[in-house]
PDB file of N, CA and C in Angstrom:
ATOM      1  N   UNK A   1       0.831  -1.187   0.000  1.00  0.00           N
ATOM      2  CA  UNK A   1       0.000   0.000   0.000  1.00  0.00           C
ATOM      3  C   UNK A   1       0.877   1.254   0.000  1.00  0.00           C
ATOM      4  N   UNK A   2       1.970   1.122   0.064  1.00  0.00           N
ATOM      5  CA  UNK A   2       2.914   2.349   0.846  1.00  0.00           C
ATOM      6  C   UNK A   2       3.285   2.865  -1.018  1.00  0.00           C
ATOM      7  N   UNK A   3       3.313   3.595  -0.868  1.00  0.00           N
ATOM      8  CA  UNK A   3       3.965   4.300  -2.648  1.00  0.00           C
ATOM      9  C   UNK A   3       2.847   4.903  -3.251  1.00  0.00           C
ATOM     10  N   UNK A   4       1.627   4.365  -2.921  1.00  0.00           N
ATOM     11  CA  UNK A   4       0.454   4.406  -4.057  1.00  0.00           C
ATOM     12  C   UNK A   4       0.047   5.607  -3.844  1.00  0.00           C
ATOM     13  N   UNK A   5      -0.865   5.805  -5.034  1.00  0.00           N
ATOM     14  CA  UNK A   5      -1.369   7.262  -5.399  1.00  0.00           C
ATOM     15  C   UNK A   5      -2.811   7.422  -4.253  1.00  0.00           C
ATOM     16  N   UNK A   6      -2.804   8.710  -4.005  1.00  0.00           N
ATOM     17  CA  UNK A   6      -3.959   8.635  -3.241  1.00  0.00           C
ATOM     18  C   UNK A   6      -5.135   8.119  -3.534  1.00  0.00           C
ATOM     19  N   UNK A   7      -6.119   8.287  -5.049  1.00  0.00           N
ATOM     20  CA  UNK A   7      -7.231   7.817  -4.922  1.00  0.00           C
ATOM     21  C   UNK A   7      -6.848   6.477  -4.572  1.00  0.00           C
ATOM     22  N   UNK A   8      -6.245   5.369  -4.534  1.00  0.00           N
ATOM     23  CA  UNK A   8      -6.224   4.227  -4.518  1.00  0.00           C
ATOM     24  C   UNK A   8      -6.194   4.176  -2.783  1.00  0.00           C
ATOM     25  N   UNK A   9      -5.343   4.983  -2.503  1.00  0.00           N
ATOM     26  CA  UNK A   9      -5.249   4.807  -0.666  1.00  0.00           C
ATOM     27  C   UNK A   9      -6.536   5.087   0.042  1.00  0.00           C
ATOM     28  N   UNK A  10      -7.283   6.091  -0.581  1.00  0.00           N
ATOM     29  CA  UNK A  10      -8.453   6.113  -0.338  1.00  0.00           C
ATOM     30  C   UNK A  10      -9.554   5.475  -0.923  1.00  0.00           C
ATOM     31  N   UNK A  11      -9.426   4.505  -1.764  1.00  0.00           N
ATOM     32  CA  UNK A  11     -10.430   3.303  -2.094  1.00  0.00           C
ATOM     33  C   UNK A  11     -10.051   2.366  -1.078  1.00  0.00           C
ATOM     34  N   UNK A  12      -8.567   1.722  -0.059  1.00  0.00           N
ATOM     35  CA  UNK A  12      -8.562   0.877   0.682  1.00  0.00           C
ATOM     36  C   UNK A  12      -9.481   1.633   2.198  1.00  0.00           C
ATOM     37  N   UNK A  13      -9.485   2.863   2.144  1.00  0.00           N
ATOM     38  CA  UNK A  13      -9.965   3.497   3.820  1.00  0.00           C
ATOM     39  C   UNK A  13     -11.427   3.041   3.491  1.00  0.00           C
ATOM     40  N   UNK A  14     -11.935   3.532   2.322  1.00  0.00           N
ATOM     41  CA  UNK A  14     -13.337   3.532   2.065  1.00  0.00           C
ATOM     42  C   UNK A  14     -13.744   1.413   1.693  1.00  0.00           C
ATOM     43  N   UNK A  15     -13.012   1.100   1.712  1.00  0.00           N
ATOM     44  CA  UNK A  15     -13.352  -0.359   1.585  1.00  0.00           C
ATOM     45  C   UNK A  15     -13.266  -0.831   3.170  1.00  0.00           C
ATOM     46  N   UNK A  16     -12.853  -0.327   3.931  1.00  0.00           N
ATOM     47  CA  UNK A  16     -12.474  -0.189   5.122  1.00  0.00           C
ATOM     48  C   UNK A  16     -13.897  -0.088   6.028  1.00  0.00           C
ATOM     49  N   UNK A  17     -14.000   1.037   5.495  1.00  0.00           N
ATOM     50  CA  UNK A  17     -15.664   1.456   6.103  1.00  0.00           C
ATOM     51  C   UNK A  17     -16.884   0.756   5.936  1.00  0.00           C
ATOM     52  N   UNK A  18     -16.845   0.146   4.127  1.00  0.00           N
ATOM     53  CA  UNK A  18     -17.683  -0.679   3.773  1.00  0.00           C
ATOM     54  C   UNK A  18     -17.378  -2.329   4.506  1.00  0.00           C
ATOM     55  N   UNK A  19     -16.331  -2.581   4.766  1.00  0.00           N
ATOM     56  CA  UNK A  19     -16.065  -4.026   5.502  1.00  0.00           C
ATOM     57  C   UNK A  19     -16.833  -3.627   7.526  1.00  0.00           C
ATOM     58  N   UNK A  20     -16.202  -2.829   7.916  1.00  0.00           N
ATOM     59  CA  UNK A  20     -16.695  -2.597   8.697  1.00  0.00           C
ATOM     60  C   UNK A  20     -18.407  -2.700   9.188  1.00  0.00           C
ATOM     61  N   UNK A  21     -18.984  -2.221   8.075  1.00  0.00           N
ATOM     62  CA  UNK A  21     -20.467  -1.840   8.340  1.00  0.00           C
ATOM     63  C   UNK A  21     -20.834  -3.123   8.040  1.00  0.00           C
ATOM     64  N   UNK A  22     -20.525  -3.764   6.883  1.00  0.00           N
ATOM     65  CA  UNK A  22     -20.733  -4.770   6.348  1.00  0.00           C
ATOM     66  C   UNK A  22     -20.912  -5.925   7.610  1.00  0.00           C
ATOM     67  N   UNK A  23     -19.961  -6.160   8.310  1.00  0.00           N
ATOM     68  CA  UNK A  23     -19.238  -7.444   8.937  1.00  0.00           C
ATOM     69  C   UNK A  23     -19.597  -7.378  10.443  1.00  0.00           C
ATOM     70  N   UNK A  24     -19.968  -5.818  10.531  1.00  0.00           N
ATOM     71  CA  UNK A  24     -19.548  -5.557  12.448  1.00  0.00           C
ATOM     72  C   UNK A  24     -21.066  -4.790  12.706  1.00  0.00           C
ATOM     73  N   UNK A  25     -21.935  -5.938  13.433  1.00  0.00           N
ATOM     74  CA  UNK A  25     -23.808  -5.455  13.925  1.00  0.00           C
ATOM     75  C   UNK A  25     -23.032  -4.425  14.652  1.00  0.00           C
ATOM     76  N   UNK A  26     -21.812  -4.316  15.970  1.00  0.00           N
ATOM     77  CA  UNK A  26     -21.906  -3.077  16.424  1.00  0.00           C
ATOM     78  C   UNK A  26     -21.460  -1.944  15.824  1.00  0.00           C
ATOM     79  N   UNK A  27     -20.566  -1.993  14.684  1.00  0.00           N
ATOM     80  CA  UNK A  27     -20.177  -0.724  13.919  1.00  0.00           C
ATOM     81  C   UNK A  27     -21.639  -0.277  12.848  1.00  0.00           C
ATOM     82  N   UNK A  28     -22.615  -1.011  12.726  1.00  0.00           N
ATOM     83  CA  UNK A  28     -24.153  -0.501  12.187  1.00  0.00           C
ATOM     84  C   UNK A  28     -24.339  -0.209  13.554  1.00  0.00           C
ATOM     85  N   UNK A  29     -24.724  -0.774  14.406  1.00  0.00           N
ATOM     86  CA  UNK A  29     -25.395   0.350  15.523  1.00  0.00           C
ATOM     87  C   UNK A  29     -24.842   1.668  16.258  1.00  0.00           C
ATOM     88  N   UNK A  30     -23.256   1.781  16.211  1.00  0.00           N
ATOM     89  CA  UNK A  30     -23.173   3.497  15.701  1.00  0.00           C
ATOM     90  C   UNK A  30     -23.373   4.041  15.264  1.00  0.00           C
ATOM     91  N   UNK A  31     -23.449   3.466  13.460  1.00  0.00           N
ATOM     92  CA  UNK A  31     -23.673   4.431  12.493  1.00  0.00           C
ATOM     93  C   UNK A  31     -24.823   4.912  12.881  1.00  0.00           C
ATOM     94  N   UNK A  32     -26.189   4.061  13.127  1.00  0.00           N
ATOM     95  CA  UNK A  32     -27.378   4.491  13.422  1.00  0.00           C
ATOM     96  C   UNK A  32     -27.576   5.736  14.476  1.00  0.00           C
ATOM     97  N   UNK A  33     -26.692   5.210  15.428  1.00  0.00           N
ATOM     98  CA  UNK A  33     -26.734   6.602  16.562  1.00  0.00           C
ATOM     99  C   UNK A  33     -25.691   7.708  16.614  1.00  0.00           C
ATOM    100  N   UNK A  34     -25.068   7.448  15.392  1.00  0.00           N
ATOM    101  CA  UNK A  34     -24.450   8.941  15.087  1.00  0.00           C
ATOM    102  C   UNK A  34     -25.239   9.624  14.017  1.00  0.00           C
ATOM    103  N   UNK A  35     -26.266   8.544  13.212  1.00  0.00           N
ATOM    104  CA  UNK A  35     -27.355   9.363  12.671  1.00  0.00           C
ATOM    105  C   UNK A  35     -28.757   9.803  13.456  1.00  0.00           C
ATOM    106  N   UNK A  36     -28.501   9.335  14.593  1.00  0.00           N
ATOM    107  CA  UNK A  36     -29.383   9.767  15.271  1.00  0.00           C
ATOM    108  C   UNK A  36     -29.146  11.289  15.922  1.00  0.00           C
ATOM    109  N   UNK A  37     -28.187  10.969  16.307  1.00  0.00           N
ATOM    110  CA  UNK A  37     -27.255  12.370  16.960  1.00  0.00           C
ATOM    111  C   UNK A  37     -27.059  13.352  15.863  1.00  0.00           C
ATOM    112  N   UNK A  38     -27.045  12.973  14.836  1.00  0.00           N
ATOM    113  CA  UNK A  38     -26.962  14.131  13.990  1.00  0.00           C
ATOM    114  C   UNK A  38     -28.527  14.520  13.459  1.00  0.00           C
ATOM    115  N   UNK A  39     -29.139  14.133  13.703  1.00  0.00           N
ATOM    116  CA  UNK A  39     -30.718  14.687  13.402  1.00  0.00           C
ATOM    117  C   UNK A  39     -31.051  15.255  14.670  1.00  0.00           C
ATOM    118  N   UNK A  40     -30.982  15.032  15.687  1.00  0.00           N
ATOM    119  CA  UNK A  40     -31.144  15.826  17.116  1.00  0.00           C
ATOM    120  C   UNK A  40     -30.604  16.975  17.375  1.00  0.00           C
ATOM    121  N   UNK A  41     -29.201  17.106  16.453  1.00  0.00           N
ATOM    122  CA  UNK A  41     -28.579  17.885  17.014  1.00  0.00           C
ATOM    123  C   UNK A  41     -29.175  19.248  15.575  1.00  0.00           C
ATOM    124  N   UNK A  42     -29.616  18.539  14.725  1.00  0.00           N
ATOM    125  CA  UNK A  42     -30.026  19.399  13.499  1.00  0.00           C
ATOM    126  C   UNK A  42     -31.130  19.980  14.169  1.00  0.00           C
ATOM    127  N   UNK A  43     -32.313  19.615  14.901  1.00  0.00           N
ATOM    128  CA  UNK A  43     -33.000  19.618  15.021  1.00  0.00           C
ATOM    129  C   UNK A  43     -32.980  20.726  16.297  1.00  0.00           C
ATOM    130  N   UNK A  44     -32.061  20.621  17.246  1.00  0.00           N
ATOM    131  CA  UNK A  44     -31.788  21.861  18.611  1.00  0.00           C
ATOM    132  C   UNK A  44     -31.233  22.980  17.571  1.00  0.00           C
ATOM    133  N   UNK A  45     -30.581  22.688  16.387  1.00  0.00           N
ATOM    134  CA  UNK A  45     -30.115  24.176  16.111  1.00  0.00           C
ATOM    135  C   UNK A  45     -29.061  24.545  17.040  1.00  0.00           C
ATOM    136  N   UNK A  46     -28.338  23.804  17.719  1.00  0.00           N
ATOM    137  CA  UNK A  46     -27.304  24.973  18.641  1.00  0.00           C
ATOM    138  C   UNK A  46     -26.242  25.775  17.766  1.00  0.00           C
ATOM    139  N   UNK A  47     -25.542  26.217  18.603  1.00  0.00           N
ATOM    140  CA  UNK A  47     -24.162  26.810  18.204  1.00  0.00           C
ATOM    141  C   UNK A  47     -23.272  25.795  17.377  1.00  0.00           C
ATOM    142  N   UNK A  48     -22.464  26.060  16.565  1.00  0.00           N
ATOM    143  CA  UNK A  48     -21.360  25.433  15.573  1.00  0.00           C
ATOM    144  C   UNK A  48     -20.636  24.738  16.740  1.00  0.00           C
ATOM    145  N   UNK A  49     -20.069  25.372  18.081  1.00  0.00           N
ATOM    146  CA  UNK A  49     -19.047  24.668  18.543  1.00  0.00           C
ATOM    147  C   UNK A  49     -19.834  23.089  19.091  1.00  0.00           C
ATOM    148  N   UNK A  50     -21.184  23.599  19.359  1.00  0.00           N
ATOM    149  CA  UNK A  50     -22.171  21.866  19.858  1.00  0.00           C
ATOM    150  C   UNK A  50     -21.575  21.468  18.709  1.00  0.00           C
ATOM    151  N   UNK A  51     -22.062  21.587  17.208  1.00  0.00           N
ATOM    152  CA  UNK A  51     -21.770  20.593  15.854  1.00  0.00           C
ATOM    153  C   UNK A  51     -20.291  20.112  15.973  1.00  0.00           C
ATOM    154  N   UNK A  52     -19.411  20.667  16.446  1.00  0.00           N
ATOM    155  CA  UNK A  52     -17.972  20.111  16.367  1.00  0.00           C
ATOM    156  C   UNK A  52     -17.645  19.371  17.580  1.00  0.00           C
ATOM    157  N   UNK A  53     -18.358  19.515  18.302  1.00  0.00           N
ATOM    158  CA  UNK A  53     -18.458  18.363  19.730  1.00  0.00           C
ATOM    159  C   UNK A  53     -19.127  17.290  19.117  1.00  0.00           C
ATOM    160  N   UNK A  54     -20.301  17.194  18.569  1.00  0.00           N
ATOM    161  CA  UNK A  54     -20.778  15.718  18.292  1.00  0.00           C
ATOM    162  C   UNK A  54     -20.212  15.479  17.078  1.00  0.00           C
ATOM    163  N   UNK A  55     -19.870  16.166  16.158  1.00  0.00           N
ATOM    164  CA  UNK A  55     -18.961  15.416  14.925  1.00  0.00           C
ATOM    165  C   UNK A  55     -17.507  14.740  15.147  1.00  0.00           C
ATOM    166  N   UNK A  56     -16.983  15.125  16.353  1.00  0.00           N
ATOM    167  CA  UNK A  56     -16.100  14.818  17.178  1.00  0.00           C
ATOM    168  C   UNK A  56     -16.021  13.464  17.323  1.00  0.00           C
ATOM    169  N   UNK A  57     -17.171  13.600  18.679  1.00  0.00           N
ATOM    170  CA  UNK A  57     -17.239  12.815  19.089  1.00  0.00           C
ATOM    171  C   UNK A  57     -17.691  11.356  18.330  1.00  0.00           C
ATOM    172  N   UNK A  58     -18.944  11.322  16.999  1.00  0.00           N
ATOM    173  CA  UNK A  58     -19.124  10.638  16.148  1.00  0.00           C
ATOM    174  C   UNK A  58     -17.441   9.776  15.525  1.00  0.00           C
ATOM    175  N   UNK A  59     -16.995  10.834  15.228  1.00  0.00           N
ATOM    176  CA  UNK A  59     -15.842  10.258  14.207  1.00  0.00           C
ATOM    177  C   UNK A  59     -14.920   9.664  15.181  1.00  0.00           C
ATOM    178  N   UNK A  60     -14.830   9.864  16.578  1.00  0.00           N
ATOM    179  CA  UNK A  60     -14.172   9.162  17.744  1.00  0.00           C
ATOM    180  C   UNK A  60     -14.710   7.966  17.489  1.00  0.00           C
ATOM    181  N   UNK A  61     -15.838   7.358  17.896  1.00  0.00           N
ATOM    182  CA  UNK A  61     -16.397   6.102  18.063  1.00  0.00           C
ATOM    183  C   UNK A  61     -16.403   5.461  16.803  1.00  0.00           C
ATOM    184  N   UNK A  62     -16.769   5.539  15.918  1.00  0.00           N
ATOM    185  CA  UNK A  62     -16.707   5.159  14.653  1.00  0.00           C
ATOM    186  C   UNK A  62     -15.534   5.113  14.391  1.00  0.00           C
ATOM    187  N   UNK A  63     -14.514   5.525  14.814  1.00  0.00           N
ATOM    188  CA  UNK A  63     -13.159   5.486  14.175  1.00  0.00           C
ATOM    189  C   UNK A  63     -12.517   4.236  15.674  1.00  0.00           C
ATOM    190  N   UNK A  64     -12.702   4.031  16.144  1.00  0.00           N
ATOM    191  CA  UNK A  64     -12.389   2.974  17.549  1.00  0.00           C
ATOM    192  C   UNK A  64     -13.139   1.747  17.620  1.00  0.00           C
ATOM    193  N   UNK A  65     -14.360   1.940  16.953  1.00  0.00           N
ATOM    194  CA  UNK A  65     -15.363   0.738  16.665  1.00  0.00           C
ATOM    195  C   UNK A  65     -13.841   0.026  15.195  1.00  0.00           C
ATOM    196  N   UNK A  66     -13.693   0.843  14.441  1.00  0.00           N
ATOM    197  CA  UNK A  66     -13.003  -0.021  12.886  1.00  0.00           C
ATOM    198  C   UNK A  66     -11.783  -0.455  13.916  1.00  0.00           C
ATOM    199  N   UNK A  67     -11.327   0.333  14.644  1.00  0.00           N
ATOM    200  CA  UNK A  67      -9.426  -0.505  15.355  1.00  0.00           C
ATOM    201  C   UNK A  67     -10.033  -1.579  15.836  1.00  0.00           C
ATOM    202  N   UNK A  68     -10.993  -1.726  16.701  1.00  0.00           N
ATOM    203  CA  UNK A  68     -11.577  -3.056  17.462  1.00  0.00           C
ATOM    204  C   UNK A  68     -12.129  -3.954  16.609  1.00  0.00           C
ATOM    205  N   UNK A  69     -12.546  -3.913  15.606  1.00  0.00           N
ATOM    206  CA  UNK A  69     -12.563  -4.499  14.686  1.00  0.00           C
ATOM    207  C   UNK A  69     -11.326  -5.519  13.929  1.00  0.00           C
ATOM    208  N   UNK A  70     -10.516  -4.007  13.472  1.00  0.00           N
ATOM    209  CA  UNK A  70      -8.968  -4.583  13.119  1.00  0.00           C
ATOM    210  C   UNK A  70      -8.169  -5.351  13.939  1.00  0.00           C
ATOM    211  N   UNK A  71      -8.276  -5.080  14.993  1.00  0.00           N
ATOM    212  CA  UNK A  71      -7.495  -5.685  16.081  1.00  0.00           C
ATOM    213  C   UNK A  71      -8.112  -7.352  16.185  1.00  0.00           C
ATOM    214  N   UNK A  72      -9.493  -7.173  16.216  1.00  0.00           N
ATOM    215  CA  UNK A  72     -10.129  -8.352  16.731  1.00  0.00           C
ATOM    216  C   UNK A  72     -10.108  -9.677  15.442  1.00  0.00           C
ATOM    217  N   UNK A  73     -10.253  -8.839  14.172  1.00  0.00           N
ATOM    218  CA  UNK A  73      -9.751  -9.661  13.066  1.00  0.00           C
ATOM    219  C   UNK A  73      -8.262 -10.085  12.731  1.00  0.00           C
ATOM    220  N   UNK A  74      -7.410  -9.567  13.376  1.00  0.00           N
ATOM    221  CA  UNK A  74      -5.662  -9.987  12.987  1.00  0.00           C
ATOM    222  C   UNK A  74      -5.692 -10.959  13.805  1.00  0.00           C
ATOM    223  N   UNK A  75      -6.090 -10.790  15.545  1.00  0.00           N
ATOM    224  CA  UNK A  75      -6.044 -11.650  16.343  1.00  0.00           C
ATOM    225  C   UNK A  75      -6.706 -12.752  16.237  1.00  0.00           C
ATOM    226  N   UNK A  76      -7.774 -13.250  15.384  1.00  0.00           N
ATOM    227  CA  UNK A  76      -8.660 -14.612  14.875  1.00  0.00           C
ATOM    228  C   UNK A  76      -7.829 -14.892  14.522  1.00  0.00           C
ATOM    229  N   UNK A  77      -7.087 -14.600  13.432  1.00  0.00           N
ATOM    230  CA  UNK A  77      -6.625 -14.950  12.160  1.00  0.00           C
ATOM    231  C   UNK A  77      -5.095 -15.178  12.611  1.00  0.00           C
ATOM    232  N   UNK A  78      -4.313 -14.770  13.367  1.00  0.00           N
ATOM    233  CA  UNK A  78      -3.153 -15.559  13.803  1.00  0.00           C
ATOM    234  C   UNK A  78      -3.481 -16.124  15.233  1.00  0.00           C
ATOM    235  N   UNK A  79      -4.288 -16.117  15.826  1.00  0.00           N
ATOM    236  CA  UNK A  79      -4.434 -17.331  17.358  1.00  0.00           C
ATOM    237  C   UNK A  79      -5.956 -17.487  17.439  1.00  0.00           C
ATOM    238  N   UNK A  80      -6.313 -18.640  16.648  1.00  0.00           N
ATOM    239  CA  UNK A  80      -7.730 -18.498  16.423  1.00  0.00           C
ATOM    240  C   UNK A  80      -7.920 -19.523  17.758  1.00  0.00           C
ATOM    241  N   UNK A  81      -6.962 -19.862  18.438  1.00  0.00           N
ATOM    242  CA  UNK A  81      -7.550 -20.533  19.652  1.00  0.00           C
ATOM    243  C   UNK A  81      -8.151 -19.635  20.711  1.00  0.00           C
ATOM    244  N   UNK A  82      -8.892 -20.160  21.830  1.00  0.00           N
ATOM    245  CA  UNK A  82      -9.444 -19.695  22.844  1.00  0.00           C
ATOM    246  C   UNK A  82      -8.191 -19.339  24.259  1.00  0.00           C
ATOM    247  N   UNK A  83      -7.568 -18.016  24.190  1.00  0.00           N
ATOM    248  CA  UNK A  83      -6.694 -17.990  25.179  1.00  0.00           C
ATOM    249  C   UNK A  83      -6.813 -16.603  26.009  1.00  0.00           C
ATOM    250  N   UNK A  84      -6.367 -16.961  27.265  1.00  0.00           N
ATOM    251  CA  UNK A  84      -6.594 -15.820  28.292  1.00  0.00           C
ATOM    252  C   UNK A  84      -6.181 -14.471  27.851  1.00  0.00           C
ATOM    253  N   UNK A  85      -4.783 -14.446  27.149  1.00  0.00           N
ATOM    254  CA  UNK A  85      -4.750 -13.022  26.484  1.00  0.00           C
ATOM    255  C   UNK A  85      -5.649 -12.531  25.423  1.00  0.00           C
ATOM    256  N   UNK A  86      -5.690 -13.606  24.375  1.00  0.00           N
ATOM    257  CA  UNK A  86      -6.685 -12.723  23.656  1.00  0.00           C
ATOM    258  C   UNK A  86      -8.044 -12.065  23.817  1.00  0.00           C
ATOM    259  N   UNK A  87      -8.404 -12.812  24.955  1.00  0.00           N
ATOM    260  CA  UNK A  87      -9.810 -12.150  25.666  1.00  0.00           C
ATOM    261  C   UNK A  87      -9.661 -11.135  26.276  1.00  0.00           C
ATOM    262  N   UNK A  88      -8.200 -11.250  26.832  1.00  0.00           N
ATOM    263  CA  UNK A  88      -7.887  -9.836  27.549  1.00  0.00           C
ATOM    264  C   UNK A  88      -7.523  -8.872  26.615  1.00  0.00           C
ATOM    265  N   UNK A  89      -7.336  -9.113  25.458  1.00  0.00           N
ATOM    266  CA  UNK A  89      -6.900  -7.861  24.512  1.00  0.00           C
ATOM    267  C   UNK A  89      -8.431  -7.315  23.598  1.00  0.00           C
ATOM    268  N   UNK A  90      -8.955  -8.230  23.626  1.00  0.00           N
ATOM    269  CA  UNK A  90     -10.263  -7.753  22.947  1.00  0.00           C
ATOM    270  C   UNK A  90     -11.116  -7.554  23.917  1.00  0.00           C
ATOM    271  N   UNK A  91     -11.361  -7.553  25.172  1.00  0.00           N
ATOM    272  CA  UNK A  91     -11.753  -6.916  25.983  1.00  0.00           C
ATOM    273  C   UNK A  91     -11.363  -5.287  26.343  1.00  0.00           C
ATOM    274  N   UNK A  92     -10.456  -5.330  26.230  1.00  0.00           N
ATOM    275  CA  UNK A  92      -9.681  -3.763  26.238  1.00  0.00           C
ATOM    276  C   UNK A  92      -9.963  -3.183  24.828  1.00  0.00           C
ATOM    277  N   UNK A  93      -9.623  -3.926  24.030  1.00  0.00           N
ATOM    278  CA  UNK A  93     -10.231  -2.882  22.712  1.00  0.00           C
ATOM    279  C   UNK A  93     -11.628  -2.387  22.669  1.00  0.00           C
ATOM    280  N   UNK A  94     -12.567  -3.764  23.138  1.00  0.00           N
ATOM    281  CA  UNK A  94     -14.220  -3.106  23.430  1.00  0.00           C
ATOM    282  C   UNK A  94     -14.197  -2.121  23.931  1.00  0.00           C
ATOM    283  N   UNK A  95     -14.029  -2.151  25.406  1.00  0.00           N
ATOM    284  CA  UNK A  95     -13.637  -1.141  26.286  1.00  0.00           C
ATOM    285  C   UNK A  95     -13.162   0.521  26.302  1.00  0.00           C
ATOM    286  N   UNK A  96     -11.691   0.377  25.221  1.00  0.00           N
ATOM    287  CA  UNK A  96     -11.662   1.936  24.483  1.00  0.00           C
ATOM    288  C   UNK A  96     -12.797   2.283  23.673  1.00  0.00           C
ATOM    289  N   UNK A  97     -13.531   1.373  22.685  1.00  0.00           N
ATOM    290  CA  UNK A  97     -14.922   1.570  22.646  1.00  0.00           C
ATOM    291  C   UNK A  97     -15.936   2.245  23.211  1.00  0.00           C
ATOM    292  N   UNK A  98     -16.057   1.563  24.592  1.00  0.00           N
ATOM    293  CA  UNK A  98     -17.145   1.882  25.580  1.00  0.00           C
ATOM    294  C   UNK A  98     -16.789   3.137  26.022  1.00  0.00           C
ATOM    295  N   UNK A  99     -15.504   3.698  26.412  1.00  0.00           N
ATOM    296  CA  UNK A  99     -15.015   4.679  26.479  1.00  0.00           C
ATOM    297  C   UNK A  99     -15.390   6.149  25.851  1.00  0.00           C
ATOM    298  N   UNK A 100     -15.475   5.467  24.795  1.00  0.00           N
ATOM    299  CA  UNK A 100     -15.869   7.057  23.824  1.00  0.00           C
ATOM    300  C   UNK A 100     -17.088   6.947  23.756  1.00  0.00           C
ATOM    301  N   UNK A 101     -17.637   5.988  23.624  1.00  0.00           N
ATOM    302  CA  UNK A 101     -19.413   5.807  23.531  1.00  0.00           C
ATOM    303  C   UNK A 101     -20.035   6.675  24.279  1.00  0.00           C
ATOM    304  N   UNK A 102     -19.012   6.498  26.147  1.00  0.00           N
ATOM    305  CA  UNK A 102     -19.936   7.248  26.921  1.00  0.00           C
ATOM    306  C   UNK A 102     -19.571   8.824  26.783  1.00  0.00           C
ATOM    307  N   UNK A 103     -18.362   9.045  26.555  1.00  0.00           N
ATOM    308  CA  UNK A 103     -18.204  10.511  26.430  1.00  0.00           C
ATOM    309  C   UNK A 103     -18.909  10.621  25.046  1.00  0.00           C
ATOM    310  N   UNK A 104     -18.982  10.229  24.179  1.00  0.00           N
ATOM    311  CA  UNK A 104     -20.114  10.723  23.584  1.00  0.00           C
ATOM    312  C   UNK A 104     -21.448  11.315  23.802  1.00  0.00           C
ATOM    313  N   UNK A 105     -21.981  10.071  24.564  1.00  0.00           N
ATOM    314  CA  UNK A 105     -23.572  10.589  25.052  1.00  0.00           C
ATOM    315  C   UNK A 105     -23.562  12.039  26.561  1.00  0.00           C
ATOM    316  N   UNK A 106     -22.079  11.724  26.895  1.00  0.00           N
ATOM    317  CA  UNK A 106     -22.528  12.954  28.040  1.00  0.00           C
ATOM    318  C   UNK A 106     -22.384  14.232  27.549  1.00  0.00           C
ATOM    319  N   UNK A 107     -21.443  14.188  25.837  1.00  0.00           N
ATOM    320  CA  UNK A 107     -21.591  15.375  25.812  1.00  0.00           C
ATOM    321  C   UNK A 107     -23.330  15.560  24.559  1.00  0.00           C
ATOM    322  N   UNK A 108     -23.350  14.495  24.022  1.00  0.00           N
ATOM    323  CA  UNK A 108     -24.718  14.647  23.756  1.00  0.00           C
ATOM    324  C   UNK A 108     -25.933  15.588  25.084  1.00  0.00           C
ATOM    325  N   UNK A 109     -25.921  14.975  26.253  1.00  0.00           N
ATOM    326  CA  UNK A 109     -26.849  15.053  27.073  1.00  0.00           C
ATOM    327  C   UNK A 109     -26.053  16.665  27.707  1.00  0.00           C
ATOM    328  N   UNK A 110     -25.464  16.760  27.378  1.00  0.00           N
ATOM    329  CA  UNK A 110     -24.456  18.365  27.784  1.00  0.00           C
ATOM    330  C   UNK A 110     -25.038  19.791  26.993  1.00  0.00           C
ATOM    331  N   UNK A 111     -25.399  19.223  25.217  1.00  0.00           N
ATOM    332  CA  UNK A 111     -25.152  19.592  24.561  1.00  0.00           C
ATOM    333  C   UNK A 111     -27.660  19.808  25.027  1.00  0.00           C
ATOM    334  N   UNK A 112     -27.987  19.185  25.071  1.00  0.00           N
ATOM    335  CA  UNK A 112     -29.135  19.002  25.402  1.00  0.00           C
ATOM    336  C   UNK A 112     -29.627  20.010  26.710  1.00  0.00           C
ATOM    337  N   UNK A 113     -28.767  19.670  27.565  1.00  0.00           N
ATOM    338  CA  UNK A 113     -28.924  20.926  29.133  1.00  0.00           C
ATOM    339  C   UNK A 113     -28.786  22.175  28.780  1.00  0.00           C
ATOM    340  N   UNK A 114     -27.501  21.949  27.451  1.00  0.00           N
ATOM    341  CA  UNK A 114     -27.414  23.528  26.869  1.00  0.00           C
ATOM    342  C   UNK A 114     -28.736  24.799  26.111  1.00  0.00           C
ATOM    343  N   UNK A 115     -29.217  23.633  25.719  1.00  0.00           N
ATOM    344  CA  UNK A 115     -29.927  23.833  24.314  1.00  0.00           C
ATOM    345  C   UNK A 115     -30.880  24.158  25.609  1.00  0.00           C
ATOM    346  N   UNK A 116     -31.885  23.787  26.722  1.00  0.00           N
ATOM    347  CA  UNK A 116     -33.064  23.576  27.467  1.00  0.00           C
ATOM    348  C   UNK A 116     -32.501  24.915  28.191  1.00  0.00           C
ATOM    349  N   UNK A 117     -31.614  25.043  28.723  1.00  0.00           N
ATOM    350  CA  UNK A 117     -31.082  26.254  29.895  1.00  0.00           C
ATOM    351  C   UNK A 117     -31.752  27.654  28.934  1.00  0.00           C
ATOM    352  N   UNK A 118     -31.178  27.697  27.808  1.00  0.00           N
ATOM    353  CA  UNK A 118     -31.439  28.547  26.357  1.00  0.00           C
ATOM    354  C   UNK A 118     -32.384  29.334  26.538  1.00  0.00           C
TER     355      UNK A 118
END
């Protein structure tokens, strides 16, 4: 991949995205609730800096959902056995997951106190 011209580097990111959605029920149920979050947030009208907090935060999770993904597919695919580390490593990748998920929704629900205080 290393040399190549960009559109091509960006047909592997965007095949990337399509494997993702494709392969991973939880990388569709972000997408859904970052389209959810983005109709809510269309819908309060706030300030630009709210839109760059949840676009943020969107492209955080969605972008940590595809590593946990990546991670969780290299690791099948060279120790497809059942072993204490690999549970412990794909547990931690969920986890940075869960991580942004929730700072997501608090600043969703932040972004909501804002909009109601108004």
């Amino acid at each position: 991949m290393k040399g190549q011209q960009f559109h091509r580097r960006l047909g592997f990111a965007l095949a990337g995205w399509v494997e993702g959605f494709r392969g991973e029920n939880s990388f569709r149920t972000q997408v859904a609730a970052a389209a959810l979050a983005v109709l809510a947030t269309a819908a309060l009208r706030p300030p630009l800096v709210w839109w760059a907090l949840v676009v943020v935060s969107i492209a955080l999770v969605l972008a940590a959902e595809l590593f946990n993904t990546a991670l969780e597919r290299i690791i099948d695919g060279l120790h497809p056995d059942k072993a204490e580390f690999i549970r412990q490593a794909k547990d931690c990748a969920a986890g940075a997951v869960l991580v942004f998920s929730v700072a997501s929704v608090v600043v969703f629900c932040l972004m909501l106190l804002a909009a109601w205080r108004a």
